[in-house]
PDB file of N, CA and C in Angstrom:
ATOM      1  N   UNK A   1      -9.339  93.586 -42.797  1.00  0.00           N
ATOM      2  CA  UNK A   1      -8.544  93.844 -43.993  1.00  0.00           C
ATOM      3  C   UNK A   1      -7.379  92.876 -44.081  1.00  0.00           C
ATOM      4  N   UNK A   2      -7.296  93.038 -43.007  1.00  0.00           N
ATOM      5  CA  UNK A   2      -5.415  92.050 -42.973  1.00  0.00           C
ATOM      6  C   UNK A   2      -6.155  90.187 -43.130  1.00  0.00           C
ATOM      7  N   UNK A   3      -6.742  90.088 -42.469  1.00  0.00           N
ATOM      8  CA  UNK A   3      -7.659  89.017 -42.804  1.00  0.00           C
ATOM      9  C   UNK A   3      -8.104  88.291 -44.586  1.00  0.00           C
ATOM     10  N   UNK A   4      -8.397  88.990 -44.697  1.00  0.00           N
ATOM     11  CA  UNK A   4      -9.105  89.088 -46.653  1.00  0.00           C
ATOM     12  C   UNK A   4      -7.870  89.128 -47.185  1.00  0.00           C
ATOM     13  N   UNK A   5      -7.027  90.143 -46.650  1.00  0.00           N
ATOM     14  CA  UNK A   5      -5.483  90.028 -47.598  1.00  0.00           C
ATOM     15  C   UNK A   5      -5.065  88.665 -47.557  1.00  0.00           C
ATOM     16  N   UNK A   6      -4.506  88.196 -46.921  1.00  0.00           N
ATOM     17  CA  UNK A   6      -4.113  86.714 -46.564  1.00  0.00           C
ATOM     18  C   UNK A   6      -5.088  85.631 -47.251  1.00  0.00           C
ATOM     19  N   UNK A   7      -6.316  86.048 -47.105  1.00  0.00           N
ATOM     20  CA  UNK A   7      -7.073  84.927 -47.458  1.00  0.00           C
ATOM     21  C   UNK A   7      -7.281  84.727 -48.875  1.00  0.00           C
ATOM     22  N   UNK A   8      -7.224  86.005 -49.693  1.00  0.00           N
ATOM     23  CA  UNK A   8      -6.823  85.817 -51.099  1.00  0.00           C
ATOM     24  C   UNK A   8      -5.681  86.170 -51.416  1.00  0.00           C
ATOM     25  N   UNK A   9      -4.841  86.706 -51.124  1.00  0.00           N
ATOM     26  CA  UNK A   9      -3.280  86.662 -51.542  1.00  0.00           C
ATOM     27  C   UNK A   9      -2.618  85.494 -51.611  1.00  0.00           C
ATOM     28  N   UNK A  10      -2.692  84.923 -50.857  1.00  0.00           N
ATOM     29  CA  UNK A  10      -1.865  83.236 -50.645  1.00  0.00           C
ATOM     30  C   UNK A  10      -2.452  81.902 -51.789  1.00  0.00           C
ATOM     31  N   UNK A  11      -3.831  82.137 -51.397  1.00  0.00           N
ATOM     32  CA  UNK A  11      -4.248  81.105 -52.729  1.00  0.00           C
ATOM     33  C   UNK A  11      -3.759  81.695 -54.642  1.00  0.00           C
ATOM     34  N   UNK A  12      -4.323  83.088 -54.143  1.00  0.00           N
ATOM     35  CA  UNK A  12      -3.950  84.081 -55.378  1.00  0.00           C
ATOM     36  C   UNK A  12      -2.011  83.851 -56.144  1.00  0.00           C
ATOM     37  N   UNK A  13      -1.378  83.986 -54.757  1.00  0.00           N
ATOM     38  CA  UNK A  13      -0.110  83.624 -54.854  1.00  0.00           C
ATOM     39  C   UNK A  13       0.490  82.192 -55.777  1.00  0.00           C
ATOM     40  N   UNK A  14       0.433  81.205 -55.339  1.00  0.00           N
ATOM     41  CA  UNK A  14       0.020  79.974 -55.239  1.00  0.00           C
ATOM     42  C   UNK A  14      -0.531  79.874 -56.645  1.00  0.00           C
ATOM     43  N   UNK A  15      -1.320  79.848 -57.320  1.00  0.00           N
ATOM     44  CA  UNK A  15      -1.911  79.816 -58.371  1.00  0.00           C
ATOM     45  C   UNK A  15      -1.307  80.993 -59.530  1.00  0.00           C
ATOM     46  N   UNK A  16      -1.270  81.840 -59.555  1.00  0.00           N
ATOM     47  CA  UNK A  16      -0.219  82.636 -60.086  1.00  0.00           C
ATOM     48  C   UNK A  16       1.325  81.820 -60.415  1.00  0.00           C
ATOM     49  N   UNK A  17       2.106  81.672 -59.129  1.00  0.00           N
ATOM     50  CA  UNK A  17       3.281  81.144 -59.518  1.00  0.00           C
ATOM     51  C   UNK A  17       3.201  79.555 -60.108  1.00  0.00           C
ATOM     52  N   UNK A  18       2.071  78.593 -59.666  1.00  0.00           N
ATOM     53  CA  UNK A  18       1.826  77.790 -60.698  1.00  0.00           C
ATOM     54  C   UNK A  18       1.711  77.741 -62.086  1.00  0.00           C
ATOM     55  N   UNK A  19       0.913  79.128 -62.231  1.00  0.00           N
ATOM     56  CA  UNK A  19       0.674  78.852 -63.798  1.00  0.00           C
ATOM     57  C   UNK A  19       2.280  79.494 -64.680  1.00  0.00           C
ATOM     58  N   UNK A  20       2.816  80.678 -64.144  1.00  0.00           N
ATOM     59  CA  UNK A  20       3.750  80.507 -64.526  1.00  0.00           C
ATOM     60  C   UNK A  20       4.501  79.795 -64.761  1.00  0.00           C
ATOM     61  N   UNK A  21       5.096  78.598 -63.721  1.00  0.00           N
ATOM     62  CA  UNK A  21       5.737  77.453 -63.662  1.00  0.00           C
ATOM     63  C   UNK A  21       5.868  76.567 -64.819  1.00  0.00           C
ATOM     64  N   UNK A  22       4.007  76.525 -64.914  1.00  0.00           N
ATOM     65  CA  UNK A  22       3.773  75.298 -66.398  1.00  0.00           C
ATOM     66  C   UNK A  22       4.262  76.210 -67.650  1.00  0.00           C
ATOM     67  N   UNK A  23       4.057  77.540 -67.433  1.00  0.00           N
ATOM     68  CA  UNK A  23       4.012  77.904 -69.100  1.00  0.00           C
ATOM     69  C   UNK A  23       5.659  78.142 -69.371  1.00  0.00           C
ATOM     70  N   UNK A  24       6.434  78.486 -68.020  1.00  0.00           N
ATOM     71  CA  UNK A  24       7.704  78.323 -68.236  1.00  0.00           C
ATOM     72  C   UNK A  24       8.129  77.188 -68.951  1.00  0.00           C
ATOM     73  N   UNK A  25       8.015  75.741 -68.500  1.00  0.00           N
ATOM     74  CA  UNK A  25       8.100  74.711 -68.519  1.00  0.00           C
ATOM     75  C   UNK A  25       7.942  74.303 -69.989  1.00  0.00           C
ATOM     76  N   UNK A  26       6.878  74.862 -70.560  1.00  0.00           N
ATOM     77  CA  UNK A  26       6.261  74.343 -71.710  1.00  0.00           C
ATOM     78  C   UNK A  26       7.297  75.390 -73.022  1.00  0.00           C
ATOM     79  N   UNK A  27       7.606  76.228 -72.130  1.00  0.00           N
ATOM     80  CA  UNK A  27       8.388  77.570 -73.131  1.00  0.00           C
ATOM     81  C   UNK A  27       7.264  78.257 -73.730  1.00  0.00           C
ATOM     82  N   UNK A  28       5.987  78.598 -73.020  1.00  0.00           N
ATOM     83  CA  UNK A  28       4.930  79.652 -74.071  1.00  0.00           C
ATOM     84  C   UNK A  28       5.064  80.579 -73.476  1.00  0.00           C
ATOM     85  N   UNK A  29       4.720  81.484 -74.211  1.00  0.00           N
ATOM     86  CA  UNK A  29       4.523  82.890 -73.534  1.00  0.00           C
ATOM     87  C   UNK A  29       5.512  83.518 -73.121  1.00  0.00           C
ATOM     88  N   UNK A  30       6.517  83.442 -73.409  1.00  0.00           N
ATOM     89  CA  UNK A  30       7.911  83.786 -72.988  1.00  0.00           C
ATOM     90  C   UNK A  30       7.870  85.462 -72.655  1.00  0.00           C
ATOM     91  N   UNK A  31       7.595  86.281 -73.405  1.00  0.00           N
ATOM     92  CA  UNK A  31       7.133  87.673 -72.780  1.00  0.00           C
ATOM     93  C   UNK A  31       6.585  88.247 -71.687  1.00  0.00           C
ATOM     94  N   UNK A  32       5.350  87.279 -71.944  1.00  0.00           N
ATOM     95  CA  UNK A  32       4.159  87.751 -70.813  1.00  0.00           C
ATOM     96  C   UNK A  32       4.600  86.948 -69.056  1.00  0.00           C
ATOM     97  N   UNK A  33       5.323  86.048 -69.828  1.00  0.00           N
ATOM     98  CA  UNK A  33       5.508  84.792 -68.272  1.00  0.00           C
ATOM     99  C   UNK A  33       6.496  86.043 -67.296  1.00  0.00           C
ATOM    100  N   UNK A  34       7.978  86.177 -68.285  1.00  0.00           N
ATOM    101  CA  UNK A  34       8.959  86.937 -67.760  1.00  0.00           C
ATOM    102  C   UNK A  34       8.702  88.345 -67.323  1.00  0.00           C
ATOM    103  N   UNK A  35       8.128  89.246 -67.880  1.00  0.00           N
ATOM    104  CA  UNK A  35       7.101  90.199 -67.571  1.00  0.00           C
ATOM    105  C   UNK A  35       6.648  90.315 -65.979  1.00  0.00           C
ATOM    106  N   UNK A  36       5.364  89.473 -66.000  1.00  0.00           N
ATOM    107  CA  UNK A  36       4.769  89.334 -65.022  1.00  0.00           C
ATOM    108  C   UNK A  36       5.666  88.444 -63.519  1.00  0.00           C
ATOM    109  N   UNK A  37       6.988  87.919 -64.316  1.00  0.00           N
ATOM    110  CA  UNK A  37       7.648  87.301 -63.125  1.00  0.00           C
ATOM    111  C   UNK A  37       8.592  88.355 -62.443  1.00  0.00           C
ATOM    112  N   UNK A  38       8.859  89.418 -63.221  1.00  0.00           N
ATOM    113  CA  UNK A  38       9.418  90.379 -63.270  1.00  0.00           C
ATOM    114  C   UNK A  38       8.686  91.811 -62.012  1.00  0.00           C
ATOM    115  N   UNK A  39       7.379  91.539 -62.652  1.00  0.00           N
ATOM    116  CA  UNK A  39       6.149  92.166 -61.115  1.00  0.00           C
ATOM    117  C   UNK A  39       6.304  91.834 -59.858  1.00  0.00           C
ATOM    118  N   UNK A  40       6.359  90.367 -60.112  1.00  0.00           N
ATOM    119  CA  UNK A  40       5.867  89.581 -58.684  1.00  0.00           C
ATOM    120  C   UNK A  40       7.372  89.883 -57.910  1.00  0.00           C
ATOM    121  N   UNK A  41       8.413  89.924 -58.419  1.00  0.00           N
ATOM    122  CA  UNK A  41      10.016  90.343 -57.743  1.00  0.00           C
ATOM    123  C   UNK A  41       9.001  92.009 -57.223  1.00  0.00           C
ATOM    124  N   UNK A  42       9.133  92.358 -58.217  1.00  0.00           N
ATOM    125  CA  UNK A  42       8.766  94.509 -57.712  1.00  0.00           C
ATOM    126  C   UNK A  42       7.802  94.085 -56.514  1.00  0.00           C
ATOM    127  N   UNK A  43       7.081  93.144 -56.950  1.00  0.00           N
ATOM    128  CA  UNK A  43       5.445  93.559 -55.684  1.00  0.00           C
ATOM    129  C   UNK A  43       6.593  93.366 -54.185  1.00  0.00           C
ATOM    130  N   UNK A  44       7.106  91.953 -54.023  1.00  0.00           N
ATOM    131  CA  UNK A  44       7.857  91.602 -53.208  1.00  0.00           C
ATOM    132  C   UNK A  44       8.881  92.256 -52.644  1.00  0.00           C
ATOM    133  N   UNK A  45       9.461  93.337 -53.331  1.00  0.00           N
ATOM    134  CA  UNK A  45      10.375  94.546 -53.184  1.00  0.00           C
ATOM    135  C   UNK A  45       9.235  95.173 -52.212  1.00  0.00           C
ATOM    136  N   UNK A  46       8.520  96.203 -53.187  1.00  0.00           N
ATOM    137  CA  UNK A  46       7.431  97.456 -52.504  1.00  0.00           C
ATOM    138  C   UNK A  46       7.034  96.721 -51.352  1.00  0.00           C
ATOM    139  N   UNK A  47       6.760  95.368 -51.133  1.00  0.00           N
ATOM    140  CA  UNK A  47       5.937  94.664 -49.548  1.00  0.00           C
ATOM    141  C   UNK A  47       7.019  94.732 -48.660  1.00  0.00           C
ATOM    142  N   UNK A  48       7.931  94.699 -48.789  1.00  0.00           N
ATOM    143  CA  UNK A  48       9.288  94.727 -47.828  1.00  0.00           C
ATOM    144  C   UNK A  48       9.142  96.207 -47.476  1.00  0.00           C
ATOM    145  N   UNK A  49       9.431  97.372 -48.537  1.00  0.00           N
ATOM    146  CA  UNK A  49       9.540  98.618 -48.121  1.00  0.00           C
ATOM    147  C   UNK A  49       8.374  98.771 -47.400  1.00  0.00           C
ATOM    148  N   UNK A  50       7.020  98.483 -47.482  1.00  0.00           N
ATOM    149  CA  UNK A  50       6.140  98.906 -46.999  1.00  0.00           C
ATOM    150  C   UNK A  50       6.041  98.387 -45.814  1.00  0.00           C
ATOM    151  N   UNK A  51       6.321  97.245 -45.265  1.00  0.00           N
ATOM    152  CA  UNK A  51       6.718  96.793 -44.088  1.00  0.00           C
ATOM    153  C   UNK A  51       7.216  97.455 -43.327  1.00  0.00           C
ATOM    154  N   UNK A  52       8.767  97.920 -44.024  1.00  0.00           N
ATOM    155  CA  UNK A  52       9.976  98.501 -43.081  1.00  0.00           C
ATOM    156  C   UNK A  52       9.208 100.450 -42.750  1.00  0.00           C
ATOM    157  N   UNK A  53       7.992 100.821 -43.586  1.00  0.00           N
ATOM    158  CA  UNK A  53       7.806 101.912 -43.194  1.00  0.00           C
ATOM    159  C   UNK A  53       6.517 101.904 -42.378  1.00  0.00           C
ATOM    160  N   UNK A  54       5.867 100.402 -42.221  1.00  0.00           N
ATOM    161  CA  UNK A  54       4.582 100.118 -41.651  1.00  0.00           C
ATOM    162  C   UNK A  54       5.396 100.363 -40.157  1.00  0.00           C
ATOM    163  N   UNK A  55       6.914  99.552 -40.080  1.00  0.00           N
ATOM    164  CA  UNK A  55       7.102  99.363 -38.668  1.00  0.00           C
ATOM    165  C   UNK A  55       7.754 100.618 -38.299  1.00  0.00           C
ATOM    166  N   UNK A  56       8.216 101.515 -39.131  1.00  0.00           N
ATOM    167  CA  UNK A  56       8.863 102.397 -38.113  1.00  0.00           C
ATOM    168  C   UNK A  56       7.676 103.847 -37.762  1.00  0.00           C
ATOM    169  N   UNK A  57       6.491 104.052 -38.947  1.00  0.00           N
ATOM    170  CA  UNK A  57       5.474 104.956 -38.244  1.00  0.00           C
ATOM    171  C   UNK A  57       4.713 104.198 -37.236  1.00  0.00           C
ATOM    172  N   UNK A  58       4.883 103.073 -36.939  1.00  0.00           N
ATOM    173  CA  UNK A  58       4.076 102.650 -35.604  1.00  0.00           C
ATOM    174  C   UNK A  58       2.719 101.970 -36.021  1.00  0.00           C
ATOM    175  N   UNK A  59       2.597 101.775 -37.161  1.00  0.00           N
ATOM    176  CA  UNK A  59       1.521 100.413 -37.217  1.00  0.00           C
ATOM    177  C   UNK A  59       1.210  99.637 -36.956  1.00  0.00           C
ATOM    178  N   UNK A  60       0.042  99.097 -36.624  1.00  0.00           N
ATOM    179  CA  UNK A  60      -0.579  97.876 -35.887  1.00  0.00           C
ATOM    180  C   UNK A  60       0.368  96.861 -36.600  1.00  0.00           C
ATOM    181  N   UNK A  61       1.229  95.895 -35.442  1.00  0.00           N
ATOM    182  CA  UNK A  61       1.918  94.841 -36.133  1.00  0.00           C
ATOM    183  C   UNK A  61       1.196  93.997 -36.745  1.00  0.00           C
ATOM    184  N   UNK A  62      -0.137  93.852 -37.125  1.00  0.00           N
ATOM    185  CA  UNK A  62      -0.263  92.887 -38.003  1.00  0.00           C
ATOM    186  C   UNK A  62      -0.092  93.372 -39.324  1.00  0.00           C
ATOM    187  N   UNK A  63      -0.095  94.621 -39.676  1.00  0.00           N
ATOM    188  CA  UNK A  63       0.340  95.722 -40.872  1.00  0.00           C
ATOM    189  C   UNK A  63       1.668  95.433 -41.310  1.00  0.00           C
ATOM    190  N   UNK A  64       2.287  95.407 -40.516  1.00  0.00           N
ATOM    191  CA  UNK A  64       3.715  95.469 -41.160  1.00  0.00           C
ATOM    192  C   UNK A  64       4.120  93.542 -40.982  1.00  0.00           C
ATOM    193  N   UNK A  65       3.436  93.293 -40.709  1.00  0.00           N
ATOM    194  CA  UNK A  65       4.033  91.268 -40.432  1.00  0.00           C
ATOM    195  C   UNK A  65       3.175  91.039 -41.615  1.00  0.00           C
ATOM    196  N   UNK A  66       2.674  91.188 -42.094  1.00  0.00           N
ATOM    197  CA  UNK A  66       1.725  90.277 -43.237  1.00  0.00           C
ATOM    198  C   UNK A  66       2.702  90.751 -44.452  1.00  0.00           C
ATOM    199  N   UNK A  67       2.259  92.616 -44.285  1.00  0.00           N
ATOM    200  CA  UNK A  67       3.743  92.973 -46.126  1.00  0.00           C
ATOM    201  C   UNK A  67       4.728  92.280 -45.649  1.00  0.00           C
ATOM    202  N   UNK A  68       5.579  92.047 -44.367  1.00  0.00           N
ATOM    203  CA  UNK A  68       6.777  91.302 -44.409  1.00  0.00           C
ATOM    204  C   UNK A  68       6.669  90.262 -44.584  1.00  0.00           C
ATOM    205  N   UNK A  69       5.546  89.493 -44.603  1.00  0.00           N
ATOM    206  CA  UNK A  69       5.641  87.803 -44.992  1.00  0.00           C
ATOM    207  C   UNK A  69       5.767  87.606 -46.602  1.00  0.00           C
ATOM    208  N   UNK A  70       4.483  88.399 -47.204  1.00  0.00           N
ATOM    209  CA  UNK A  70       4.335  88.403 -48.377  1.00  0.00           C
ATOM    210  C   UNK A  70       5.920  89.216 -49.046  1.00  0.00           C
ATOM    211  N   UNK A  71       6.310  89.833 -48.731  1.00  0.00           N
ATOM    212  CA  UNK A  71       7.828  90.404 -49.233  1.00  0.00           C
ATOM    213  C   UNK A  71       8.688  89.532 -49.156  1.00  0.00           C
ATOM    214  N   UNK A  72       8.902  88.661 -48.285  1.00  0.00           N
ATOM    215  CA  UNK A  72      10.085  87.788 -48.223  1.00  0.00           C
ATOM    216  C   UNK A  72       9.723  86.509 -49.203  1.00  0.00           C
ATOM    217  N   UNK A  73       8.244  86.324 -48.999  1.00  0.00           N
ATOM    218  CA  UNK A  73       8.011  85.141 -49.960  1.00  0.00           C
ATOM    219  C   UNK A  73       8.497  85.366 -51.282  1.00  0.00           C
ATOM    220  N   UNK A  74       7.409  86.674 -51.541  1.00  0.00           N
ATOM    221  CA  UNK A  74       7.258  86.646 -53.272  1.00  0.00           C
ATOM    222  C   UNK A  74       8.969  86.847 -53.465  1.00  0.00           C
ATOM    223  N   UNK A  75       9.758  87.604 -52.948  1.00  0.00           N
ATOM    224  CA  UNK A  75      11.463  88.164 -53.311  1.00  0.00           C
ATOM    225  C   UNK A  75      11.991  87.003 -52.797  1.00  0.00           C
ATOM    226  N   UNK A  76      12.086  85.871 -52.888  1.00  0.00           N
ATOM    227  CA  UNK A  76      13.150  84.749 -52.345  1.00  0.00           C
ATOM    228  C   UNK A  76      12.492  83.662 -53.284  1.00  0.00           C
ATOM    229  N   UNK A  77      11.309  83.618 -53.656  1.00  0.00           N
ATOM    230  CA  UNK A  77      11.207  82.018 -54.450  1.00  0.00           C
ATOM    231  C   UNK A  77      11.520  82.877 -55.786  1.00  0.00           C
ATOM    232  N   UNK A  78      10.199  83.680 -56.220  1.00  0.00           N
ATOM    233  CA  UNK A  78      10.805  84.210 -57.507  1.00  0.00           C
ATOM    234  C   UNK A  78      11.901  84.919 -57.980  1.00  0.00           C
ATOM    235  N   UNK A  79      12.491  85.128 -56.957  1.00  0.00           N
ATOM    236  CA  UNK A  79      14.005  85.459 -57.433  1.00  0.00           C
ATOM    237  C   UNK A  79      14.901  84.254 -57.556  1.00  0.00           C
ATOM    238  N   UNK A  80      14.474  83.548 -56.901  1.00  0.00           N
ATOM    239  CA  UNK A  80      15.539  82.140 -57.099  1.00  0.00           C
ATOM    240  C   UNK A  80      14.710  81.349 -58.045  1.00  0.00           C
ATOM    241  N   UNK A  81      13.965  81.387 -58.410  1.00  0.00           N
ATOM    242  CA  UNK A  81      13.328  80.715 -59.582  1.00  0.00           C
ATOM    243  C   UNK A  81      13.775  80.967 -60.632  1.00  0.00           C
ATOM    244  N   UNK A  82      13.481  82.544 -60.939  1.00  0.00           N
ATOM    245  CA  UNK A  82      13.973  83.541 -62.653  1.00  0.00           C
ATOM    246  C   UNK A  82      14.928  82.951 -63.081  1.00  0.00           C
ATOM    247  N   UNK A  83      16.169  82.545 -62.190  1.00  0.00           N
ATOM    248  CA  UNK A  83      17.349  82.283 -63.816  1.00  0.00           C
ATOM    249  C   UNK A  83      16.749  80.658 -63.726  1.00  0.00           C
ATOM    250  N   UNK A  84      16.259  79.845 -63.489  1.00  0.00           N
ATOM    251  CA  UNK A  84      15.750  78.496 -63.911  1.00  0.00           C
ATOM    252  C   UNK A  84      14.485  78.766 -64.716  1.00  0.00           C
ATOM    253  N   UNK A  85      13.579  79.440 -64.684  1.00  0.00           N
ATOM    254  CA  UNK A  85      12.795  79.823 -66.163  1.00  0.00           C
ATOM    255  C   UNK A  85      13.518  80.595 -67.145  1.00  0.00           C
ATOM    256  N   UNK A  86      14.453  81.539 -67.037  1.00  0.00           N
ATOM    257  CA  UNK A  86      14.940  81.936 -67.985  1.00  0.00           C
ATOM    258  C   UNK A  86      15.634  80.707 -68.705  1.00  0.00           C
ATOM    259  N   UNK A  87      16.742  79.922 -68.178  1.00  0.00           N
ATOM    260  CA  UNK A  87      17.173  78.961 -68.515  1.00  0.00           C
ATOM    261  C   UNK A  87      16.322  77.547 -69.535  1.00  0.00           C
ATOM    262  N   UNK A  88      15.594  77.609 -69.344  1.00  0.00           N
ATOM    263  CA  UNK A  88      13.855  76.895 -69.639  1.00  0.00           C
ATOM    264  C   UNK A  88      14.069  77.673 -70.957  1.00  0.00           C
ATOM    265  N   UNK A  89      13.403  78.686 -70.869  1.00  0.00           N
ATOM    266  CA  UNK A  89      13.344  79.471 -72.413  1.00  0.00           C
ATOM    267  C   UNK A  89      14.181  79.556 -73.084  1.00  0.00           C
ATOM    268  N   UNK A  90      15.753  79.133 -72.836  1.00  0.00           N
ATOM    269  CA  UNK A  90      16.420  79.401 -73.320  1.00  0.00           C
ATOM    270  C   UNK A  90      16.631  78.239 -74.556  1.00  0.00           C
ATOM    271  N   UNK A  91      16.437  76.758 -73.503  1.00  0.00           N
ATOM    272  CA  UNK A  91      16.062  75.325 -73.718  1.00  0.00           C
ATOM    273  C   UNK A  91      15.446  74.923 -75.071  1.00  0.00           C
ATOM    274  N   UNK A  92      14.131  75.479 -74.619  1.00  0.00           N
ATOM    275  CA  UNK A  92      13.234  75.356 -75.648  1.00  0.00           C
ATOM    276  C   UNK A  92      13.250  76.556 -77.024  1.00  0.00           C
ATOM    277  N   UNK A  93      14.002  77.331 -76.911  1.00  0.00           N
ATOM    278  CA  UNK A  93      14.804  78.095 -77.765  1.00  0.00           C
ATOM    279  C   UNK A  93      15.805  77.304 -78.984  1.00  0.00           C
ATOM    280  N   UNK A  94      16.786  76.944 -78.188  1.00  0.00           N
ATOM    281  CA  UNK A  94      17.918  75.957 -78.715  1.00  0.00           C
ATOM    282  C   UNK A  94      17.488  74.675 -79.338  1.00  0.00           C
ATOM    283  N   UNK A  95      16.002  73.901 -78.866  1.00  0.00           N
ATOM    284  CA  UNK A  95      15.647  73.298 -79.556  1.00  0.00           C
ATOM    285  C   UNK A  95      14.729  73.413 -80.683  1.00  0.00           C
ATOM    286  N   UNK A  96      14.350  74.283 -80.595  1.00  0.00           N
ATOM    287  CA  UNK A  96      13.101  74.968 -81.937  1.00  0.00           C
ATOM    288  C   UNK A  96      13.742  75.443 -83.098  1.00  0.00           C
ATOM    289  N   UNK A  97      15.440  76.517 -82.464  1.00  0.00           N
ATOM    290  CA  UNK A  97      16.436  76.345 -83.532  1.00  0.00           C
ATOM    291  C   UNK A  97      16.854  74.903 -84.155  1.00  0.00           C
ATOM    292  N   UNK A  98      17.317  74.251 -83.835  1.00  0.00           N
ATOM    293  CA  UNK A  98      17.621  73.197 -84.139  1.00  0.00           C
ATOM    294  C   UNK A  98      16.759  72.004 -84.717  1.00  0.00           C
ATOM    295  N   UNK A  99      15.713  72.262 -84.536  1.00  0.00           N
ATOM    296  CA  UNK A  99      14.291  71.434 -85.284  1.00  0.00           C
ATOM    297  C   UNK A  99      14.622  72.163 -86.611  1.00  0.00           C
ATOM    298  N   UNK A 100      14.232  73.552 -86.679  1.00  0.00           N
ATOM    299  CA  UNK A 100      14.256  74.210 -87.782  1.00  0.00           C
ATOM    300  C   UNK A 100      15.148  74.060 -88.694  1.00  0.00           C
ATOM    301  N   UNK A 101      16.294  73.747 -88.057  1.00  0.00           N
ATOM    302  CA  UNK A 101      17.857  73.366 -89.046  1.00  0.00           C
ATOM    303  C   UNK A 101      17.317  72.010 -89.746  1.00  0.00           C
ATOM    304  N   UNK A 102      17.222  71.162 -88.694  1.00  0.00           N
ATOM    305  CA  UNK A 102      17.036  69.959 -89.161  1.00  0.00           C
ATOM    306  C   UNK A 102      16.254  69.731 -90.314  1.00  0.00           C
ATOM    307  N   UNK A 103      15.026  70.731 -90.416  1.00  0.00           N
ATOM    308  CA  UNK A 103      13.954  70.113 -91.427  1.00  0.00           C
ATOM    309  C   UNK A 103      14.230  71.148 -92.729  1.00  0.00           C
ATOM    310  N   UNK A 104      14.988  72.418 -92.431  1.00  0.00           N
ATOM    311  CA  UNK A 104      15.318  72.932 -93.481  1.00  0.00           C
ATOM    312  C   UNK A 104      14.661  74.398 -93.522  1.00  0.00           C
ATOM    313  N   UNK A 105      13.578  74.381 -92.306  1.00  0.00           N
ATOM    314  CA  UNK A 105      13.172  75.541 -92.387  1.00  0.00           C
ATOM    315  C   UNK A 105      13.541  76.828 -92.088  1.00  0.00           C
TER     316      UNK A 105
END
């Protein structure tokens, strides 16, 4: 189990926060991006708690070391990421206003 977790979580990971990245970048999807970036913080929360309760009922340490890897990951990049995509949307916000001024629309 702990095996398969890792082996698709990480690529799964990885590809996930990529595609967010671009659509941040591009300013689409601004709902669905922030939303779902908004999960990946919670998942990274609940993997920490589940860790800290894997280790104190006495679970096989590879139980509680894998939610703690995946907890610290997902809660430290995407939390330090969010205000630089928010910032992004904000970007491409300020300029779509400002196109719009320009042409009259």
């Amino acid at each position: 189990m702990d095996t398969w977790f890792a082996l698709i979580g990480g690529p799964a990971s990885g590809c996930i926060g990529a595609l967010l990245g671009v659509l941040a970048g591009k300013g689409i999807a601004r709902r669905l991006v922030l939303g779902i970036w908004r999960c990946c913080i919670a998942w990274g929360i609940l993997c920490l708690i589940g860790a800290l309760v894997a280790f104190k009922t006495g679970q096989p340490d590879y139980v509680g070391e894998t939610l703690l890897i995946y907890g610290v990951i997902y809660t430290t990049i995407f939390s330090t990421i969010w205000p630089i995509a928010k910032k992004r949307y904000r970007e491409h916000e300020i300029r779509r206003m400002a196109s719009m001024d320009a042409t009259g629309h």
